[in-house]
Protein backbone atom coordinates (compact mmCIF):
# COMPACT_ATOMS: atom_id res chain seq x y z
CA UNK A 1 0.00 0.00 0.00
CA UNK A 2 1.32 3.34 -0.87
CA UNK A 3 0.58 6.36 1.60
CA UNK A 4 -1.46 8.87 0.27
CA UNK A 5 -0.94 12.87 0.60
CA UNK A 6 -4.12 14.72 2.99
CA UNK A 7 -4.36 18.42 3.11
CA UNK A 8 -4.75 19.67 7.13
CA UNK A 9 -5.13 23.09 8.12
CA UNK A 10 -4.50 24.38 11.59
CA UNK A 11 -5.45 27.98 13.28
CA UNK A 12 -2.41 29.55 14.20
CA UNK A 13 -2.35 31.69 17.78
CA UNK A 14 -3.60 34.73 18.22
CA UNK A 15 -2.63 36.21 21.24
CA UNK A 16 -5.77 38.74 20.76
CA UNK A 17 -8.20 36.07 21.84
CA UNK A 18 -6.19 34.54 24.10
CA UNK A 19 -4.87 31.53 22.28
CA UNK A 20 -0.95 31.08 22.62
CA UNK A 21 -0.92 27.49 20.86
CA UNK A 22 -2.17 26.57 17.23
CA UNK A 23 -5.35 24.51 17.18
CA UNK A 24 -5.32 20.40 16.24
CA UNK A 25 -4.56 19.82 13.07
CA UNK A 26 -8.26 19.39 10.93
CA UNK A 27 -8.30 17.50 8.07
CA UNK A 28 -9.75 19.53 4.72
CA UNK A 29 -10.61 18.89 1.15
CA UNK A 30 -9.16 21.98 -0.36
CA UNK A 31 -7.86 25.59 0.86
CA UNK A 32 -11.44 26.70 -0.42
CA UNK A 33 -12.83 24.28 1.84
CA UNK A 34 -11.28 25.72 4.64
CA UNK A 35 -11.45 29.16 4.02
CA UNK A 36 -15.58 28.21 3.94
CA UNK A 37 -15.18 26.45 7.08
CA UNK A 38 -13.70 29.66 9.07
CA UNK A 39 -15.91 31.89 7.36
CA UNK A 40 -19.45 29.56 7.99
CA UNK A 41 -17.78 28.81 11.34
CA UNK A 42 -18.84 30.03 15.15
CA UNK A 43 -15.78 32.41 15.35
CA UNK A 44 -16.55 35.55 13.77
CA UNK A 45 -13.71 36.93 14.43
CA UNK A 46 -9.99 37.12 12.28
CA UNK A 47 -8.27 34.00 11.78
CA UNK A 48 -4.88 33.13 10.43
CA UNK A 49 -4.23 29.47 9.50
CA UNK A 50 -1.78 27.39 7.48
CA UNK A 51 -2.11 24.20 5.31
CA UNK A 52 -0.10 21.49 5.12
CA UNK A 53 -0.06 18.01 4.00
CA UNK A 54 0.24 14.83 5.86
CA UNK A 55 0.87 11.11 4.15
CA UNK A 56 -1.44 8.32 5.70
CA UNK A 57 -2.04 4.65 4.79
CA UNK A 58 -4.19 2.01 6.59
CA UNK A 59 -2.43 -0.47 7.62
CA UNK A 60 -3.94 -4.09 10.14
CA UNK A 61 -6.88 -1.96 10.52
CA UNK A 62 -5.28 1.34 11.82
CA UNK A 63 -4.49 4.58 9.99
CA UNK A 64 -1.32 5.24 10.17
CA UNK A 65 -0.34 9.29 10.04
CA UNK A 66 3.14 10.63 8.83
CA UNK A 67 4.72 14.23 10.15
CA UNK A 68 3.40 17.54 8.60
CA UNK A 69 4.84 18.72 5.61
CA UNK A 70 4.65 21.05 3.01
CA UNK A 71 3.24 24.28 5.39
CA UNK A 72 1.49 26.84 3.10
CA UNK A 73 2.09 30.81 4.31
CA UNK A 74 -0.05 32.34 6.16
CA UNK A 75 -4.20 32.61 5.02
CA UNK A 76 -5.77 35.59 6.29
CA UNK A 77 -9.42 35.34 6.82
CA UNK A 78 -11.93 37.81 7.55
CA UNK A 79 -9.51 40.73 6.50
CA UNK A 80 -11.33 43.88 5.48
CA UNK A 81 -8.90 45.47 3.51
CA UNK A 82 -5.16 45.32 2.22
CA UNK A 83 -2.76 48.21 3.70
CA UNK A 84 0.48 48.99 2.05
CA UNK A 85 3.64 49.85 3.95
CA UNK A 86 2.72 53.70 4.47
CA UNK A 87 -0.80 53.22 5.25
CA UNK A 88 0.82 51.19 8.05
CA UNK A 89 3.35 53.83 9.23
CA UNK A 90 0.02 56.31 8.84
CA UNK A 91 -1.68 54.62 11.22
CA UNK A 92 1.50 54.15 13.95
CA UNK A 93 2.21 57.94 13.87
CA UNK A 94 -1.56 58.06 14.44
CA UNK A 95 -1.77 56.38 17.30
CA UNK A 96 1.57 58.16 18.32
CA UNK A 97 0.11 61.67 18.15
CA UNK A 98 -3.11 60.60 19.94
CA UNK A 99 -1.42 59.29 22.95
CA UNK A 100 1.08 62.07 23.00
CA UNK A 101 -2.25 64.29 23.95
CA UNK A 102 -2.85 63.62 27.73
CA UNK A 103 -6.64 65.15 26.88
CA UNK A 104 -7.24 62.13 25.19
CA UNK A 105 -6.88 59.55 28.67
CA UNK A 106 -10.62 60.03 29.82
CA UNK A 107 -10.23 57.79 32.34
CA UNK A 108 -9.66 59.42 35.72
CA UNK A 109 -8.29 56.24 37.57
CA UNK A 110 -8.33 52.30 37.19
CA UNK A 111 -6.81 49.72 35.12
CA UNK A 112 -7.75 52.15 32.00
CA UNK A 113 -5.98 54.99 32.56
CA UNK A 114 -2.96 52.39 33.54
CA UNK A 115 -3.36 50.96 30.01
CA UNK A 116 -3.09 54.84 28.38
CA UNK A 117 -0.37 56.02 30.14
CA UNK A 118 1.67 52.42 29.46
CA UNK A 119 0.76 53.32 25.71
CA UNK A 120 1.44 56.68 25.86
CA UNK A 121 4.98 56.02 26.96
CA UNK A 122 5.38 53.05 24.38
CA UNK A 123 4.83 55.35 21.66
CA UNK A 124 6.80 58.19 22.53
CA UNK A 125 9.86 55.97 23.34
CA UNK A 126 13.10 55.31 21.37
CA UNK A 127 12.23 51.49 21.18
CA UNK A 128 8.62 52.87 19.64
CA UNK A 129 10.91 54.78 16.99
CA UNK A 130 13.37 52.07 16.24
CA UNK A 131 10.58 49.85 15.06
CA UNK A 132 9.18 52.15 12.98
CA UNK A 133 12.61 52.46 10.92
CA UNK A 134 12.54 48.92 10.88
CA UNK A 135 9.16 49.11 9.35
CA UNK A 136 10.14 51.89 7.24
CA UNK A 137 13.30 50.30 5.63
CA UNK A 138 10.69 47.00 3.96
CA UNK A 139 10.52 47.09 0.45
CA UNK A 140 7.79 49.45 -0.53
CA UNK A 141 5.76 46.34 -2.04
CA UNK A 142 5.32 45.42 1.35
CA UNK A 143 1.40 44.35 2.31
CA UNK A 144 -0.70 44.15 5.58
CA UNK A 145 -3.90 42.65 6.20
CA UNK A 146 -6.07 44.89 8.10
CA UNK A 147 -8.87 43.84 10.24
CA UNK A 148 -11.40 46.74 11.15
CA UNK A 149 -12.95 45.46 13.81
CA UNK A 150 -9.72 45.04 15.81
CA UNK A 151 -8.22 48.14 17.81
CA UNK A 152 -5.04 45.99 18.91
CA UNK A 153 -2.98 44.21 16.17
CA UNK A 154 -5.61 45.70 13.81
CA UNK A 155 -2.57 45.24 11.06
CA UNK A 156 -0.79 41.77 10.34
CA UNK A 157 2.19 42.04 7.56
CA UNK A 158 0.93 39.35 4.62
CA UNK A 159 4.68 37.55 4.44
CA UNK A 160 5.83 36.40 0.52
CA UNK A 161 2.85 33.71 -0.76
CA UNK A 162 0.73 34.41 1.62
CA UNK A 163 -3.27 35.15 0.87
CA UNK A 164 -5.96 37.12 2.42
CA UNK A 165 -9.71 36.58 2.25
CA UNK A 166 -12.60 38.65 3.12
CA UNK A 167 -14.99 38.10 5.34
CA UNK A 168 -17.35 35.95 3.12
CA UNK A 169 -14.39 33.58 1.65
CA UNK A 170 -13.55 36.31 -1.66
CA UNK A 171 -9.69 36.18 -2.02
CA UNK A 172 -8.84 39.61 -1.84
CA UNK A 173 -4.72 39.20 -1.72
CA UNK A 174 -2.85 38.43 -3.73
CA UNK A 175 -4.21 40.57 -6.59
CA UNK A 176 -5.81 39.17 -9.83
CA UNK A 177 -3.89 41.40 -11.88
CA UNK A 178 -0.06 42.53 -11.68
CA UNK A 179 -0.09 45.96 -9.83
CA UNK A 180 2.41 48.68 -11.09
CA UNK A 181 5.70 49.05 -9.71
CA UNK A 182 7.45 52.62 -8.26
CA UNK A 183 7.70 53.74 -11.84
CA UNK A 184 3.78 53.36 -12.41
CA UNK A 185 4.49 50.33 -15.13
CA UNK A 186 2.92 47.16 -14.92
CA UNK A 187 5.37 43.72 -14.81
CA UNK A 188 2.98 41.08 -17.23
């Protein structure tokens, strides 16, 4: 008997809801399959989740399972839009200039105003600033999935094959057609 190649995907953490491990790997027919299966699932929130393939044969009775292989990139589902690189560093100097104004901590005590003024010093640090050159020095191709509905990690950087889908299972990354490069002409 020869072994034959299944497609698994797996939920990767997300520290937003709390989960620091990936989820069991879940056996699936196709990508589409489980792209459908996140987006007709309970969670109705963002999920990231890779693919990969694992060889099984029966054998006295028993499946037996080989080790995962082949790992897509990252699949973004439930992503409301695609961000380039200075949308992203838009949105950090943003958030830097609206913690930078003490009016803005409405919170006259508590766990709250604990949380602004931690965030208020993040972003007016050096170690706030050295990350942003970081950011700044990607190639300007660079991509982020954005997810609206999140205020914290709202932006996750789509990494080289990765994909993005919306939040009713339309691929919406990477782009049907070639998009134009710094020079405004298109690479068919």
């Amino acid at each position: 008997m020869q072994p034959e190649n299944r497609l698994y995907m797996q939920r990767q953490p997300d520290m937003l809801s709390g989960r620091r491990k990936p989820d069991a790997l879940e056996p699936v027919e196709s990508e589409a399959a489980a792209v459908e299966a996140i987006v007709n699932g309970k969670s109705k929130s963002a999920t990231v989740i890779r693919l990969c393939e694992i060889a099984e044969m029966e054998w006295q009775g028993e499946t037996l399972k080989g080790a995962p292989k082949n790992w897509s990139a990252d699949i973004h589902v439930g992503v409301d839009r695609i961000a380039s690189l200075e949308d992203y560093i838009a949105y950090q100097r943003g958030q830097q200039a609206y913690y930078a104004d003490p009016q803005n901590n409405t919170a006259q005590s508590g766990l709250l105003r604990s949380m602004f003024e931690a965030s208020a010093a993040y972003y007016q640090g050096d170690e706030f600033e050295k990350i942003l050159e970081a950011v700044a020095a990607q190639p300007p191709e660079t991509r982020y999935a954005v997810y609206d509905g999140l205020e914290l990690g709202r932006f996750r950087k789509l990494e080289e094959g990765g994909k993005a889908y919306d939040r009713k299972g339309q691929m919406i990354w990477p782009p049907a057609a070639p998009l134009p490069s710094a020079d405004n002409t298109l690479d068919i």
